[in-house]
Protein backbone atom coordinates (compact mmCIF):
# COMPACT_ATOMS: atom_id res chain seq x y z
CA UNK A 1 -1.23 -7.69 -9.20
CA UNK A 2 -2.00 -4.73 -11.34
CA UNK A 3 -4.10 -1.87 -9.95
CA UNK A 4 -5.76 0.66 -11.39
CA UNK A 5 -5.25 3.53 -9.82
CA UNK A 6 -2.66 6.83 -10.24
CA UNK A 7 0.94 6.29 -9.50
CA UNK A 8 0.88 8.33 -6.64
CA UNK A 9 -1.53 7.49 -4.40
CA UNK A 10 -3.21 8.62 -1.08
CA UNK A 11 -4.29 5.82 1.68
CA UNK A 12 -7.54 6.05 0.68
CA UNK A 13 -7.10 4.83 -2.86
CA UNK A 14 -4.88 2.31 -1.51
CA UNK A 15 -7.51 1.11 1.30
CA UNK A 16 -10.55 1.01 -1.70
CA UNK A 17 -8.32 -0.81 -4.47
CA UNK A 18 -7.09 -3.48 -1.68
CA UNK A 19 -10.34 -3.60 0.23
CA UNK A 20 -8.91 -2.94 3.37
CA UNK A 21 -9.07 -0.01 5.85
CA UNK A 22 -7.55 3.35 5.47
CA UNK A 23 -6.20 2.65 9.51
CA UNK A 24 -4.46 -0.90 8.15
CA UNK A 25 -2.93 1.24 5.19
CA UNK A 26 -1.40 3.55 7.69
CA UNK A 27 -0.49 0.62 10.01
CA UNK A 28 1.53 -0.78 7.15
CA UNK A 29 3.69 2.74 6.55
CA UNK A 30 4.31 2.94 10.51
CA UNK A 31 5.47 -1.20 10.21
CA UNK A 32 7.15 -0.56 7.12
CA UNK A 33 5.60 -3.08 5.20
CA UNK A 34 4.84 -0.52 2.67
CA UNK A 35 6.52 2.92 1.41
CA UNK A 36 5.67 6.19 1.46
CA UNK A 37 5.81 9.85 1.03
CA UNK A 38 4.89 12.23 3.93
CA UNK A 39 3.23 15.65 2.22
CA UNK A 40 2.49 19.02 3.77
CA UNK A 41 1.67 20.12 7.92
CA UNK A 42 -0.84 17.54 7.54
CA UNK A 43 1.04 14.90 7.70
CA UNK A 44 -0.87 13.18 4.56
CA UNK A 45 0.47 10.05 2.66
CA UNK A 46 1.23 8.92 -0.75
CA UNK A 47 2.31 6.04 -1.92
CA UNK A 48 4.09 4.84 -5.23
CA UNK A 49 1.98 2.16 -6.32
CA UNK A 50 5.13 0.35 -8.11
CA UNK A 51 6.35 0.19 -4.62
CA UNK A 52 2.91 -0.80 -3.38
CA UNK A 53 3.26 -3.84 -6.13
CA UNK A 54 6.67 -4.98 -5.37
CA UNK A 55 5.70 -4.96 -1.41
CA UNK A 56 2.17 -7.04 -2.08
CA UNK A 57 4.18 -9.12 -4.75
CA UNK A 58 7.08 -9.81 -2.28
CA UNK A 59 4.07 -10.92 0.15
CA UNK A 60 2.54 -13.62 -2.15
CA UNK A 61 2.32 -16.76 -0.24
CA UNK A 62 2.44 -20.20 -2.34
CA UNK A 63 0.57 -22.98 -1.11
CA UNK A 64 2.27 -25.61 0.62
CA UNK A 65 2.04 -29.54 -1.02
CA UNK A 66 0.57 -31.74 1.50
């Protein structure tokens, strides 16, 4: 998959370009299911999106013959 967005990138790009919330972004960081960078006091997130694409790629699912 090949998003279009910058190659470091906050939840909220990540939630918009996957169409899912900014909470299930987060959720995946706390499971590890994705990678990221902690910034600042705040606490805020980035995320390398070649890291992003190797986790979604790694997730790909092939359909089962049957």
């Amino acid at each position: 998959m090949d998003l279009n967005i910058p190659k470091l990138c906050t939840v909220t790009q990540v939630s918009d370009a996957l169409h899912v919330s900014k909470t299930t972004v987060i959720r995946w960081i706390n499971e590890g299911k994705i990678s990221a960078y902690q910034l600042g006091n705040r606490g805020d997130y980035r995320i390398d999106i070649d890291n992003l694409n190797k986790a979604i790629n790694e997730s790909k699912v092939e359909p089962v013959n049957g």
